[in-house]
PDB file of N, CA and C in Angstrom:
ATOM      1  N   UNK A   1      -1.291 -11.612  13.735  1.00  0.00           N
ATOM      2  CA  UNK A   1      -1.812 -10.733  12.696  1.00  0.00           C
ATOM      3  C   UNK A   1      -2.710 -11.493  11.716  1.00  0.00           C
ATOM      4  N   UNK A   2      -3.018 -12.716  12.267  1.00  0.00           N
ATOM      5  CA  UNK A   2      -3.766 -13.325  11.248  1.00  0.00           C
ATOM      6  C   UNK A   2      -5.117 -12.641  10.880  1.00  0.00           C
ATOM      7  N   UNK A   3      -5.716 -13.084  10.122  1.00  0.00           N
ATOM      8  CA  UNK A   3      -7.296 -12.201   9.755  1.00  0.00           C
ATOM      9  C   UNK A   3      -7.066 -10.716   9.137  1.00  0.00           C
ATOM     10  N   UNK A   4      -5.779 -10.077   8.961  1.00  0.00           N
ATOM     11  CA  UNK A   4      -5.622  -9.141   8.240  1.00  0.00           C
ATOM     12  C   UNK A   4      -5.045  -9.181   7.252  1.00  0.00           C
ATOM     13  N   UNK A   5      -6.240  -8.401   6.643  1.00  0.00           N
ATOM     14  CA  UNK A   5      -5.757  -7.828   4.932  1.00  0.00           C
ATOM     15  C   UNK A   5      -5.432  -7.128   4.179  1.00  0.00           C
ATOM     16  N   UNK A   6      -4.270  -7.506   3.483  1.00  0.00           N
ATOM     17  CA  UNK A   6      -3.375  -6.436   2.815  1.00  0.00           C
ATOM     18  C   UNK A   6      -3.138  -6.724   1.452  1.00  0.00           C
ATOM     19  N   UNK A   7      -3.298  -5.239   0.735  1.00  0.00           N
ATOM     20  CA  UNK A   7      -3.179  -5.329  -0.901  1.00  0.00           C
ATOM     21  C   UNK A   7      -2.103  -4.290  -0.905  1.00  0.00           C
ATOM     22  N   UNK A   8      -1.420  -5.182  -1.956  1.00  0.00           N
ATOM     23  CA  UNK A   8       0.148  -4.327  -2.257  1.00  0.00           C
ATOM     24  C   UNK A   8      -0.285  -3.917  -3.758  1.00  0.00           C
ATOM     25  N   UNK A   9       0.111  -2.476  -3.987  1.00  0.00           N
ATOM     26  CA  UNK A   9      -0.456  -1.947  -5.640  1.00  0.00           C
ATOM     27  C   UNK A   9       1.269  -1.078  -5.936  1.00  0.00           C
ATOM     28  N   UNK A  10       1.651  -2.301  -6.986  1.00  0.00           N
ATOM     29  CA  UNK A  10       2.908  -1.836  -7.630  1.00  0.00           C
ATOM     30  C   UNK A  10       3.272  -2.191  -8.739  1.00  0.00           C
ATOM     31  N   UNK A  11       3.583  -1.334  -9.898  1.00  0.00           N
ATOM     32  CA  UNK A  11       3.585  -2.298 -10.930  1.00  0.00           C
ATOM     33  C   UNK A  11       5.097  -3.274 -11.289  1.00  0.00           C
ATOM     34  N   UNK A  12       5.916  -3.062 -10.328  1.00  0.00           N
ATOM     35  CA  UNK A  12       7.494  -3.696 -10.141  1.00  0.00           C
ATOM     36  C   UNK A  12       6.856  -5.177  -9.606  1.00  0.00           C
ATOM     37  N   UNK A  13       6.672  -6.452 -10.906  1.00  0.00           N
ATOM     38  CA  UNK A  13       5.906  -7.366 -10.182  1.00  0.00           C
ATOM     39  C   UNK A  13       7.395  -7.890  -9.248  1.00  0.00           C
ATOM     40  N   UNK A  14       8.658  -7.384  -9.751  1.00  0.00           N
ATOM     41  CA  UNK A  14       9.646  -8.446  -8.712  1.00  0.00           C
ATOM     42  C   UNK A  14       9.034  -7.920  -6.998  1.00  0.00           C
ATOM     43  N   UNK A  15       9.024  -6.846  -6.567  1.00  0.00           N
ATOM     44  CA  UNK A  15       8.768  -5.788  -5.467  1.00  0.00           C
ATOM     45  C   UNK A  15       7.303  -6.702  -4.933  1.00  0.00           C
ATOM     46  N   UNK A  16       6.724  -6.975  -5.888  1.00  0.00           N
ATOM     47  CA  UNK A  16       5.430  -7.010  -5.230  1.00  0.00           C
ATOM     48  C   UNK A  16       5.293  -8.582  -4.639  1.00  0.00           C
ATOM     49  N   UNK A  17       6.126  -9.414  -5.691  1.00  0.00           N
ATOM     50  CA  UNK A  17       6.176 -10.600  -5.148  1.00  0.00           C
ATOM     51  C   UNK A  17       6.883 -10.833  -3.939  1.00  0.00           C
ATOM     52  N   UNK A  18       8.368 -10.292  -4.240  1.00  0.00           N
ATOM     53  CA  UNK A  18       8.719 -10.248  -2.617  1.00  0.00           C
ATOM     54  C   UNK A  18       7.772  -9.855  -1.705  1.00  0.00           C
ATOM     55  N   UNK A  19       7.411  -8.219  -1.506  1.00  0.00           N
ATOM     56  CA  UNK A  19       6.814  -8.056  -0.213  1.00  0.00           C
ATOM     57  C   UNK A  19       5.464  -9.055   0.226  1.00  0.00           C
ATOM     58  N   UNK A  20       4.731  -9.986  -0.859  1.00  0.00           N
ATOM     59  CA  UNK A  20       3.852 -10.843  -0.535  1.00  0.00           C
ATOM     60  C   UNK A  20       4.543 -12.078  -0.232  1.00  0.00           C
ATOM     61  N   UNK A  21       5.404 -12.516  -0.184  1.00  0.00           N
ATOM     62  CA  UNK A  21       6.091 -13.405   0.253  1.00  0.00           C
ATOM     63  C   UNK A  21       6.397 -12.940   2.125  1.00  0.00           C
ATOM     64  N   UNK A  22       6.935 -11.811   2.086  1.00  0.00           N
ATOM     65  CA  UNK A  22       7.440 -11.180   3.524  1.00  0.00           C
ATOM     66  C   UNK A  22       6.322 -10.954   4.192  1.00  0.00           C
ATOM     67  N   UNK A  23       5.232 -10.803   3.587  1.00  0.00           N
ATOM     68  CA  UNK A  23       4.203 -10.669   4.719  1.00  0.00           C
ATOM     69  C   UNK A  23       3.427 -11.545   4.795  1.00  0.00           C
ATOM     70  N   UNK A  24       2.990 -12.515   3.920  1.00  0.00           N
ATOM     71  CA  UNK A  24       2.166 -13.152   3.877  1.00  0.00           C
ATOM     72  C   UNK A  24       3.424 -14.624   5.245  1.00  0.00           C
ATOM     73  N   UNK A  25       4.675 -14.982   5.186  1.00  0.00           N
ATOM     74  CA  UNK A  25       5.367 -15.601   6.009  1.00  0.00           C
ATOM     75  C   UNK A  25       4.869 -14.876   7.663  1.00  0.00           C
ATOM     76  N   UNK A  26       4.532 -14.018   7.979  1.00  0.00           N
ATOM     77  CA  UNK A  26       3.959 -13.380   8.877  1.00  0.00           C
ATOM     78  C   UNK A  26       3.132 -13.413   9.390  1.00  0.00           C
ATOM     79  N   UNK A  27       2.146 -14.122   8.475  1.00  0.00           N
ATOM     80  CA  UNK A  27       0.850 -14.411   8.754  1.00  0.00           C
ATOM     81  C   UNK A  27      -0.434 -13.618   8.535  1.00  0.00           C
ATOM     82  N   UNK A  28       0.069 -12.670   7.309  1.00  0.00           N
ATOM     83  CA  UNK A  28      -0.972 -12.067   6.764  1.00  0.00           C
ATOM     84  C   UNK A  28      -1.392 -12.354   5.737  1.00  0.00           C
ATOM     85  N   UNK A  29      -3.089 -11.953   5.554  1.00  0.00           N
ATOM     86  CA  UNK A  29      -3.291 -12.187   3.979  1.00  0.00           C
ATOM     87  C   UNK A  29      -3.011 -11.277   3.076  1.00  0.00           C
ATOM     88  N   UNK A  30      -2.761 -11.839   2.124  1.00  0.00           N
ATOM     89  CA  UNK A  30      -2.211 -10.513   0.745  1.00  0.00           C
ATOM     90  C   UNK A  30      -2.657 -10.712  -0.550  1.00  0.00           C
ATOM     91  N   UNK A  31      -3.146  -9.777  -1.387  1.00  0.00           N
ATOM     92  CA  UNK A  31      -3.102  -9.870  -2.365  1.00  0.00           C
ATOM     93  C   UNK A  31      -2.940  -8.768  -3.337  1.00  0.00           C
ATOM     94  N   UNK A  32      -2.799  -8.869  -4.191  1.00  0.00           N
ATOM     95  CA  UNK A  32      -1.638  -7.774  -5.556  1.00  0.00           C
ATOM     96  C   UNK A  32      -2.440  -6.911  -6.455  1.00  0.00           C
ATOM     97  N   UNK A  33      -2.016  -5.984  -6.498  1.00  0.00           N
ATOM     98  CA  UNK A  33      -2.493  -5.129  -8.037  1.00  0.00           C
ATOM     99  C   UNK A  33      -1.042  -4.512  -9.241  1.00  0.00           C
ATOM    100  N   UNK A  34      -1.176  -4.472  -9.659  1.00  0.00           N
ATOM    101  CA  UNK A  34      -0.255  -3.981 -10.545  1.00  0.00           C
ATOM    102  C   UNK A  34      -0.659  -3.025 -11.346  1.00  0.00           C
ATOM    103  N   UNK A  35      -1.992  -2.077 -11.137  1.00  0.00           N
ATOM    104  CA  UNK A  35      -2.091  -1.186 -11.748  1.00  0.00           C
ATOM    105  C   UNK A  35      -2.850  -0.371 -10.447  1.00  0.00           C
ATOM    106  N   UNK A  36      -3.394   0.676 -10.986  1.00  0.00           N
ATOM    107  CA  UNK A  36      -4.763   1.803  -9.803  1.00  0.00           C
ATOM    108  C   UNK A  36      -5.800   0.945 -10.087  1.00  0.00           C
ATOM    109  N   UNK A  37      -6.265   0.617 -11.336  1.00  0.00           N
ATOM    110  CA  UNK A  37      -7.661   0.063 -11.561  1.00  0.00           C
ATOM    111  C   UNK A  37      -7.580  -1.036 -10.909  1.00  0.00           C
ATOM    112  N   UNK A  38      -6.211  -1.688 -10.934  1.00  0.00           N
ATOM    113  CA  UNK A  38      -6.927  -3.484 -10.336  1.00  0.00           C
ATOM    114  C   UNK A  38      -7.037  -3.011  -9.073  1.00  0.00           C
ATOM    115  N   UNK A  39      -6.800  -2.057  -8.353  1.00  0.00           N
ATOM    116  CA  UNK A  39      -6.759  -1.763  -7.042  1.00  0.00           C
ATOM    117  C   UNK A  39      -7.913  -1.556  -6.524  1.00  0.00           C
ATOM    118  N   UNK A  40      -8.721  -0.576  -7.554  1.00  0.00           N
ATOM    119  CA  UNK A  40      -9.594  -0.350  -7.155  1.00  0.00           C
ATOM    120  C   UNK A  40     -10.943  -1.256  -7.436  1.00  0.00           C
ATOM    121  N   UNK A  41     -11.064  -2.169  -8.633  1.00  0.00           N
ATOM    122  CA  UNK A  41     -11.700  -3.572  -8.421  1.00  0.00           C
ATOM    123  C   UNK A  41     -11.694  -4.366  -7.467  1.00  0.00           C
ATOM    124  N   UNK A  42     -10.163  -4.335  -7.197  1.00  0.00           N
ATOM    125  CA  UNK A  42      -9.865  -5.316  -6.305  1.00  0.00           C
ATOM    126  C   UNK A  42     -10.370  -4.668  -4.707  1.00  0.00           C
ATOM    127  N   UNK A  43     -11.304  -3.418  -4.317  1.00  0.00           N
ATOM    128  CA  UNK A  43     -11.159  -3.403  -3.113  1.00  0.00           C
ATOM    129  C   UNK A  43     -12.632  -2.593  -3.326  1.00  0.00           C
ATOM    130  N   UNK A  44     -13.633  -2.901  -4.445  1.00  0.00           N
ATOM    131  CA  UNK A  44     -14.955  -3.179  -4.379  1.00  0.00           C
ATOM    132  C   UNK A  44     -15.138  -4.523  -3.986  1.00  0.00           C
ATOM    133  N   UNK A  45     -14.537  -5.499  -4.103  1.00  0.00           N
ATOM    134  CA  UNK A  45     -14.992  -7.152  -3.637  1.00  0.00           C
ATOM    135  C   UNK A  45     -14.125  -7.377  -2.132  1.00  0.00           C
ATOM    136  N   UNK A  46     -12.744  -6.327  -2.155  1.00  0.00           N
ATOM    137  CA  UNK A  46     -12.755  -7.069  -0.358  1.00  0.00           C
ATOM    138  C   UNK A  46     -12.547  -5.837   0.354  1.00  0.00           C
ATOM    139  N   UNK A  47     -12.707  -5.984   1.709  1.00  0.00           N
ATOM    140  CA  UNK A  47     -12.392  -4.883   2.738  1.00  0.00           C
ATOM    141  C   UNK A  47     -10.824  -5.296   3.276  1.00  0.00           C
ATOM    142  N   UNK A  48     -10.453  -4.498   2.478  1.00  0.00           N
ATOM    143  CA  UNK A  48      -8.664  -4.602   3.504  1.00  0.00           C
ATOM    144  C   UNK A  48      -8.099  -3.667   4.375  1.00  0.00           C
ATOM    145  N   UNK A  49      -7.429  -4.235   5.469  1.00  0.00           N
ATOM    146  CA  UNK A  49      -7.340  -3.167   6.403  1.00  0.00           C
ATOM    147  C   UNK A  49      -5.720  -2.306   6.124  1.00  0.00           C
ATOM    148  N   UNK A  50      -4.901  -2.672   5.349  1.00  0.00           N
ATOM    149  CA  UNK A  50      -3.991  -1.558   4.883  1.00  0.00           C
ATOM    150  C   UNK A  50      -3.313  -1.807   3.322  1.00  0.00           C
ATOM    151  N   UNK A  51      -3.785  -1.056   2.921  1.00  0.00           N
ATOM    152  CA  UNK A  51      -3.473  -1.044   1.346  1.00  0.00           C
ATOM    153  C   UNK A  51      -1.990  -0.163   1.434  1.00  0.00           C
ATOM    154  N   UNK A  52      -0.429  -1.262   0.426  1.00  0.00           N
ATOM    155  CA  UNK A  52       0.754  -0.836   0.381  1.00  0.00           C
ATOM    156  C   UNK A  52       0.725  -0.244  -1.262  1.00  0.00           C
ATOM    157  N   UNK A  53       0.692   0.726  -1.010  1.00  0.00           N
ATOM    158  CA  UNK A  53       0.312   1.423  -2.390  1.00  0.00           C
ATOM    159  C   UNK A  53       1.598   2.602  -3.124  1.00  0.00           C
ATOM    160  N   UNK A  54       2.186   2.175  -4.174  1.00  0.00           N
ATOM    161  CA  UNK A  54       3.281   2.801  -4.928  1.00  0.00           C
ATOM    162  C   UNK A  54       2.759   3.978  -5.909  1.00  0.00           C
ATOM    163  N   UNK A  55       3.336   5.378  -5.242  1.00  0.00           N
ATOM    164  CA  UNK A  55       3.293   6.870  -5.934  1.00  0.00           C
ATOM    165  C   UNK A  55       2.825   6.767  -7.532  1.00  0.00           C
ATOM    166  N   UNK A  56       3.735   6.449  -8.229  1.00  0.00           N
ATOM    167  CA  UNK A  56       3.744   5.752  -9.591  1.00  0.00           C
ATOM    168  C   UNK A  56       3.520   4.669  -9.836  1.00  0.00           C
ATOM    169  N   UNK A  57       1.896   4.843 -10.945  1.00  0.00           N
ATOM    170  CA  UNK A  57       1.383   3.329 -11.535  1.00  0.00           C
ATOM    171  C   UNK A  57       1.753   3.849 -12.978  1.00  0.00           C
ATOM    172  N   UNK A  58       1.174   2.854 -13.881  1.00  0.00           N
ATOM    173  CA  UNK A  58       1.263   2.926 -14.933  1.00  0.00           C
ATOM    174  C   UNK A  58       0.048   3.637 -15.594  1.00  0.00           C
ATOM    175  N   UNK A  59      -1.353   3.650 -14.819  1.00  0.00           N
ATOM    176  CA  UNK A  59      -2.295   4.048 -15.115  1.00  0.00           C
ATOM    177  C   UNK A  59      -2.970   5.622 -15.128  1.00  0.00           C
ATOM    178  N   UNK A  60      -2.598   5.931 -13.611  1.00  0.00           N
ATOM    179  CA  UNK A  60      -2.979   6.834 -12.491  1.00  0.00           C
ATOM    180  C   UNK A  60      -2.353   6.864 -11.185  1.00  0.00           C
ATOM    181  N   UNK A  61      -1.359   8.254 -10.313  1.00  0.00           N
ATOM    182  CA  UNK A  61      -1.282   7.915  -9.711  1.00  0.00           C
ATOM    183  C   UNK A  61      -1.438   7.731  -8.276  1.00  0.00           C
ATOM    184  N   UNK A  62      -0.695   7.159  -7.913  1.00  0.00           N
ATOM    185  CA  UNK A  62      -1.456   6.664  -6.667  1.00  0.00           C
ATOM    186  C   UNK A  62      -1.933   7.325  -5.466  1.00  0.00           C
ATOM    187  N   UNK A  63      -2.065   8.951  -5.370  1.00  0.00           N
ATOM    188  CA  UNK A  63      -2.875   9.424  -4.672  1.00  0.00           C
ATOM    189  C   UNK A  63      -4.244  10.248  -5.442  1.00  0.00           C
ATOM    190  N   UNK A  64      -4.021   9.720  -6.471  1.00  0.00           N
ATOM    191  CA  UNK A  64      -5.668   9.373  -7.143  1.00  0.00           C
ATOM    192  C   UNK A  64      -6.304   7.921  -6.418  1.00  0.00           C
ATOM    193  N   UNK A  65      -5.715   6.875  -6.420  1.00  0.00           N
ATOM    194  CA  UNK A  65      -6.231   5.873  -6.082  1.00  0.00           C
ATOM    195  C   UNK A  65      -6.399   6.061  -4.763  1.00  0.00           C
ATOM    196  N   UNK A  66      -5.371   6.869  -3.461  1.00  0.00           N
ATOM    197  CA  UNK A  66      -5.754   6.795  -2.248  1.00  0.00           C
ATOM    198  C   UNK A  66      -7.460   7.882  -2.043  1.00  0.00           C
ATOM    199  N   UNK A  67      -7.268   8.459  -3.116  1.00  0.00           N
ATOM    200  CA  UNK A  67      -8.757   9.416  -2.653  1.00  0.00           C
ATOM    201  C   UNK A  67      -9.919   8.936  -2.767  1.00  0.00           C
ATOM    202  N   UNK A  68      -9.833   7.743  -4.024  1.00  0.00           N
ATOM    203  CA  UNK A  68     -11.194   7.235  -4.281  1.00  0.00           C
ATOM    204  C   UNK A  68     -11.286   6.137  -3.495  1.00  0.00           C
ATOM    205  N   UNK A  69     -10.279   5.692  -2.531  1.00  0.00           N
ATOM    206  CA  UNK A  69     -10.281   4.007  -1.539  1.00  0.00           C
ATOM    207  C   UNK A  69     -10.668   5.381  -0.166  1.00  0.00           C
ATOM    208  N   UNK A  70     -10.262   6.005  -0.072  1.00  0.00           N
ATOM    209  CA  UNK A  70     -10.786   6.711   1.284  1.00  0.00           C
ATOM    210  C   UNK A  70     -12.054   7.075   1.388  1.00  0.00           C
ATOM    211  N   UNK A  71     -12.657   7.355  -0.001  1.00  0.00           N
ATOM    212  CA  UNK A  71     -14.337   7.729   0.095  1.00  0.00           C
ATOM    213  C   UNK A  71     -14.662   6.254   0.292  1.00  0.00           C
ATOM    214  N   UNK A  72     -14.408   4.949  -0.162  1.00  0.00           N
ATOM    215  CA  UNK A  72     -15.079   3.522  -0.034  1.00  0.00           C
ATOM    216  C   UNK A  72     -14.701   3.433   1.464  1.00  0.00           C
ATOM    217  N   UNK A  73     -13.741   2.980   1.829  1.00  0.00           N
ATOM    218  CA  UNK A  73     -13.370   2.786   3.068  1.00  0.00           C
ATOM    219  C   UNK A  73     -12.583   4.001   3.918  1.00  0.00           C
ATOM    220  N   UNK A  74     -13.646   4.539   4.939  1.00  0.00           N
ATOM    221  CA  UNK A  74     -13.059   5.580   5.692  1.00  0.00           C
ATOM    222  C   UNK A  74     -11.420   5.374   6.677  1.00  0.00           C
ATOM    223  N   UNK A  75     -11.627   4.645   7.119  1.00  0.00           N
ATOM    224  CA  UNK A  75     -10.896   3.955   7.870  1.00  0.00           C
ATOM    225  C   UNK A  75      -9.216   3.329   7.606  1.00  0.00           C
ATOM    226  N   UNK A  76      -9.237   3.063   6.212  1.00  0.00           N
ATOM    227  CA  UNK A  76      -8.599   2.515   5.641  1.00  0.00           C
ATOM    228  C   UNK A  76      -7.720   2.858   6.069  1.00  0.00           C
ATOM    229  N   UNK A  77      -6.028   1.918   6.408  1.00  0.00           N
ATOM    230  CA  UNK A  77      -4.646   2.149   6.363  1.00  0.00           C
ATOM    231  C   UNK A  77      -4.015   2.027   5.335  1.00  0.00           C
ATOM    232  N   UNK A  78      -2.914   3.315   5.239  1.00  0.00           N
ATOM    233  CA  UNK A  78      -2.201   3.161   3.440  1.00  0.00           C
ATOM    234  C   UNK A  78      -0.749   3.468   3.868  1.00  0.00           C
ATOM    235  N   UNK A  79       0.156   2.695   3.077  1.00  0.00           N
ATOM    236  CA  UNK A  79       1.496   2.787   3.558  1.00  0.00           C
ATOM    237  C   UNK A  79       1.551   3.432   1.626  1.00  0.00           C
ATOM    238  N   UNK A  80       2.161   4.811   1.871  1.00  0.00           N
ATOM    239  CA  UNK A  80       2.534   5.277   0.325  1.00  0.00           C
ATOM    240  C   UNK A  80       4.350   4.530   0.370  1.00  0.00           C
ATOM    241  N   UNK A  81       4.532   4.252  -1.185  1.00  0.00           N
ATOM    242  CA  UNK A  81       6.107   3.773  -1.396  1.00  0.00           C
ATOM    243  C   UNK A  81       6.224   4.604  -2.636  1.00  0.00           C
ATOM    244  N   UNK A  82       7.543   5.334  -2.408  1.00  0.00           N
ATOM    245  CA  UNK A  82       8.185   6.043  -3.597  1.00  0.00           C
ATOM    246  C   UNK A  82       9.572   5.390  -4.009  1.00  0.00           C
ATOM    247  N   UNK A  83       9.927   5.609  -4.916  1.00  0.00           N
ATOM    248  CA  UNK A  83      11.144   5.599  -5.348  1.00  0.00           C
ATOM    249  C   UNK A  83      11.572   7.208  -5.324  1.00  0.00           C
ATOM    250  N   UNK A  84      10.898   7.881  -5.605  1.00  0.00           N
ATOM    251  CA  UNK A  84      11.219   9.257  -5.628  1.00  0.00           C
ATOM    252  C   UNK A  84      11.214  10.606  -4.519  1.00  0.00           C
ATOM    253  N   UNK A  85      12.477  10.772  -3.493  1.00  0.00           N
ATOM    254  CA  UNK A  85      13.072  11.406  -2.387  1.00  0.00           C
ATOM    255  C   UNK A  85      11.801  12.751  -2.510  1.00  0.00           C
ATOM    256  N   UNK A  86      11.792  13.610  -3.698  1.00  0.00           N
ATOM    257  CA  UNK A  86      11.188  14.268  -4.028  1.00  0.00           C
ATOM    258  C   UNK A  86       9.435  14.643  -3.838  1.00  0.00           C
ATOM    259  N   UNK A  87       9.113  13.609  -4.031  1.00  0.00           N
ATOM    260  CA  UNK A  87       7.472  12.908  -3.836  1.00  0.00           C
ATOM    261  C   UNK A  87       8.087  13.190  -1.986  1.00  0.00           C
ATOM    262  N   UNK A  88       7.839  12.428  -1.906  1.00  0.00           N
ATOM    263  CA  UNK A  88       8.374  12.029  -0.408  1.00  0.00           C
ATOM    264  C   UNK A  88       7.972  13.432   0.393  1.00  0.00           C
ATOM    265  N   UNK A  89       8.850  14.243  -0.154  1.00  0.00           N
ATOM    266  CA  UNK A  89       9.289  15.695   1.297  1.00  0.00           C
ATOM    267  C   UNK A  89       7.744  16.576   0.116  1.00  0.00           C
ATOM    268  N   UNK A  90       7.685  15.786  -1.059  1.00  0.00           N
ATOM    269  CA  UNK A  90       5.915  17.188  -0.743  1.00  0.00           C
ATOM    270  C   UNK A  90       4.478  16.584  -0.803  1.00  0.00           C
ATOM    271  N   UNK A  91       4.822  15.038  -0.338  1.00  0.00           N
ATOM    272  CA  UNK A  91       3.184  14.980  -0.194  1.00  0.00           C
ATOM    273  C   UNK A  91       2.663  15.067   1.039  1.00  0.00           C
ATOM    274  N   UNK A  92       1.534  15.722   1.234  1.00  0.00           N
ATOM    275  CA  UNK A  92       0.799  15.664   2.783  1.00  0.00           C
ATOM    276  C   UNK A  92       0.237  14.964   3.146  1.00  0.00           C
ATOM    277  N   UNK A  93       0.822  13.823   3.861  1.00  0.00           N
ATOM    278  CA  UNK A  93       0.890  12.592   4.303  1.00  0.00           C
ATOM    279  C   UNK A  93      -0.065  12.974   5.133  1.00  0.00           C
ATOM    280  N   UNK A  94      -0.610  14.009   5.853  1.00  0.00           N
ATOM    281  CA  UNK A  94      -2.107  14.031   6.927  1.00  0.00           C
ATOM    282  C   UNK A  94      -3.123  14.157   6.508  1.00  0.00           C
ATOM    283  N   UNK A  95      -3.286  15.127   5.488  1.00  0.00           N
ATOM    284  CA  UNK A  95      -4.173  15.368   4.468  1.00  0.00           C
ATOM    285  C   UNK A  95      -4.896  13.949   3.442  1.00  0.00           C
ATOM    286  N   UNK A  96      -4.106  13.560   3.180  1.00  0.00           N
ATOM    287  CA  UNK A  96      -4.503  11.721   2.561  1.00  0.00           C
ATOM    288  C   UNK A  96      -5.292  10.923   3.532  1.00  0.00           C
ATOM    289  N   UNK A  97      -4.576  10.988   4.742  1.00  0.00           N
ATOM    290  CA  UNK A  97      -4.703   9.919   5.174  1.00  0.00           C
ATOM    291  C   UNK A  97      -3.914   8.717   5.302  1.00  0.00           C
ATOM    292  N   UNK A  98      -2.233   9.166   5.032  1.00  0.00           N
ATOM    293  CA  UNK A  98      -1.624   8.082   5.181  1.00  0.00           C
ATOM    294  C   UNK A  98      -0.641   7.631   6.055  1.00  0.00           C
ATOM    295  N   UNK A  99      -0.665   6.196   6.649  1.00  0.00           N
ATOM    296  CA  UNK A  99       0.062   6.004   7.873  1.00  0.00           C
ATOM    297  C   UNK A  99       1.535   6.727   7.922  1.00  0.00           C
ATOM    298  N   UNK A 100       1.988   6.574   6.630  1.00  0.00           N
ATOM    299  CA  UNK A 100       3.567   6.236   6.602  1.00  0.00           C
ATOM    300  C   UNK A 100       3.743   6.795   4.958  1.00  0.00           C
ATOM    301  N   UNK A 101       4.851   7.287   4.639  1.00  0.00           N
ATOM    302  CA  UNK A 101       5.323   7.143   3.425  1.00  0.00           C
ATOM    303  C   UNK A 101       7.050   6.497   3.559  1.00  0.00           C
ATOM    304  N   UNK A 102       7.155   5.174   2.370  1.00  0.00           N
ATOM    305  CA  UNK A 102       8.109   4.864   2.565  1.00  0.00           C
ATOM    306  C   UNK A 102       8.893   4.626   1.378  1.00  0.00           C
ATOM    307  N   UNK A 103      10.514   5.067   1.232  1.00  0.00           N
ATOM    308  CA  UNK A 103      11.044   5.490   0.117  1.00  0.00           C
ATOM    309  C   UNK A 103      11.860   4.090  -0.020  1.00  0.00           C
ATOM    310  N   UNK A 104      11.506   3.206  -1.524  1.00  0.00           N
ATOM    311  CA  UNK A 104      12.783   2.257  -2.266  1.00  0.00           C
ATOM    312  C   UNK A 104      13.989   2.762  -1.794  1.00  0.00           C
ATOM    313  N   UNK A 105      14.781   1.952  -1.939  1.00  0.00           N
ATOM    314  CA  UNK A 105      14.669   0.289  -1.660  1.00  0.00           C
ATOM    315  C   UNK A 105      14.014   0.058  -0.127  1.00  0.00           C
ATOM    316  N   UNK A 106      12.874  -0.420  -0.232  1.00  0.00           N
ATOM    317  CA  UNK A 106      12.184  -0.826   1.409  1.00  0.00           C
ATOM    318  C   UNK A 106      13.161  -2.261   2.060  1.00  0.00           C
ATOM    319  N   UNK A 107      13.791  -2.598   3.273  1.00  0.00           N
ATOM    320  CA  UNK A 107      13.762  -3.469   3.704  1.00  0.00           C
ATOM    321  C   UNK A 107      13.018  -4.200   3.968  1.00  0.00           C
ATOM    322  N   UNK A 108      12.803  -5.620   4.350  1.00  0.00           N
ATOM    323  CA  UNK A 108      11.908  -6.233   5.268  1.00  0.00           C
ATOM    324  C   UNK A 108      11.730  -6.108   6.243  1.00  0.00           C
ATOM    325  N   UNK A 109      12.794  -5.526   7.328  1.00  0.00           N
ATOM    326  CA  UNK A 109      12.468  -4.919   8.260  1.00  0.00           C
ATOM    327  C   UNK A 109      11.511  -4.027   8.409  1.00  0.00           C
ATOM    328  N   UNK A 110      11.597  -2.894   7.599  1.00  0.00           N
ATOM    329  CA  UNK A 110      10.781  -1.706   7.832  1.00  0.00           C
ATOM    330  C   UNK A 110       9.676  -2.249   6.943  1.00  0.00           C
ATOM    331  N   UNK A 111       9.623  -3.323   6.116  1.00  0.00           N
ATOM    332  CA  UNK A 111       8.277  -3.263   5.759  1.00  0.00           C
ATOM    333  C   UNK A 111       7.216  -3.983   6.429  1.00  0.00           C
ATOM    334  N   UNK A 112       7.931  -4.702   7.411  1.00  0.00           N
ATOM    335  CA  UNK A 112       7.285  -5.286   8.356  1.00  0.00           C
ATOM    336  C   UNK A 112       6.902  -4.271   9.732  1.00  0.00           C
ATOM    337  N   UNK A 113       7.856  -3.412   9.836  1.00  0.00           N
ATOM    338  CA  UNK A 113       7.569  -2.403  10.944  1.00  0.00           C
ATOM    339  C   UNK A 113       7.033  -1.738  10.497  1.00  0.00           C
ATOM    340  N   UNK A 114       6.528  -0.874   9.662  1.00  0.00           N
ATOM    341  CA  UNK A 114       5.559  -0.054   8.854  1.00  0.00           C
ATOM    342  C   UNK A 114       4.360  -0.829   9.073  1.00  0.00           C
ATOM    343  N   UNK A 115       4.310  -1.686   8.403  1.00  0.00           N
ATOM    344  CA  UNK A 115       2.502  -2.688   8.692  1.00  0.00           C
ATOM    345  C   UNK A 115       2.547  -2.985   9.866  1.00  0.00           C
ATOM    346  N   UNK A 116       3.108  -3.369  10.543  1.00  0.00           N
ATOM    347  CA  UNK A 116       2.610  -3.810  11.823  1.00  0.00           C
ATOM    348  C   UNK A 116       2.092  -2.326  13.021  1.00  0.00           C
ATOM    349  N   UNK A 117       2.900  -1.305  12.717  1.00  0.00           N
ATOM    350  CA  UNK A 117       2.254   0.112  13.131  1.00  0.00           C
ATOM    351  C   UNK A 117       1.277   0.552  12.572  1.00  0.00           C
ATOM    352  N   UNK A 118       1.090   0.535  11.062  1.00  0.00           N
ATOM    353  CA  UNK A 118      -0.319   0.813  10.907  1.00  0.00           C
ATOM    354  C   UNK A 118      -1.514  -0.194  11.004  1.00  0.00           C
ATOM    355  N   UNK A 119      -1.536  -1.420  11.669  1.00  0.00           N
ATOM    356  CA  UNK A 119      -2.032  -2.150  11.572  1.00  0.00           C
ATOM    357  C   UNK A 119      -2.299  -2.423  13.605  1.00  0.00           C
ATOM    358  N   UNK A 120      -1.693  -1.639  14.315  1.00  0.00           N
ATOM    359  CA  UNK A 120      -1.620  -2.309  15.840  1.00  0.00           C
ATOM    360  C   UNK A 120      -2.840  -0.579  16.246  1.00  0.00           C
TER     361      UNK A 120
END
């Protein structure tokens, strides 16, 4: 999986450091946002091929940020993460555009099986 790039957008920096630890041991590249805006700075300067992006920012949320990364990059893979069961059973995960929605507490397992499906 080397040569792929992944931005995790969460503002739980413990969450975010782990999962860049778990994937980046994998052999991916990663790098962080902690808000919508750094997300979306952060992905005018790189092309990443699956953005792990959390329901609730502090700013805006995050299927504001998946609409304006889908007009930049068509293509784009997005793994949505909720904490909230609720979110979950009413967003239209086809309609977005998103691989996967996945509900806290994420394992490493599944957060590794989640990227590696939207990513194969």
């Amino acid at each position: 999986m080397k040569n792929k790039w992944i931005l995790i957008v969460d503002d739980d920096e413990g969450l975010v450091s782990t999962f860049k630890g778990i994937l980046e041991a994998e052999g991916y590249n990663v790098d962080v946002a902690t808000t919508g805006r750094g997300a979306l700075e952060k992905c005018e300067d790189t092309v990443f091929d699956l953005v792990i992006l959390d329901f609730m920012l502090p700013d805006m949320r995050g299927d504001e940020v998946l609409r304006y990364l889908k007009k930049i990059h068509r293509g784009l893979k997005v793994l949505l993460i909720t904490g909230y069961s609720t979110f979950k059973d009413s967003i239209d995960a086809l309609s977005l555009g998103i691989s996967e929605i996945l509900l806290k507490p994420i394992s490493p397992e599944e957060l590794l099986r989640a990227a590696g499906e939207a990513l194969s």
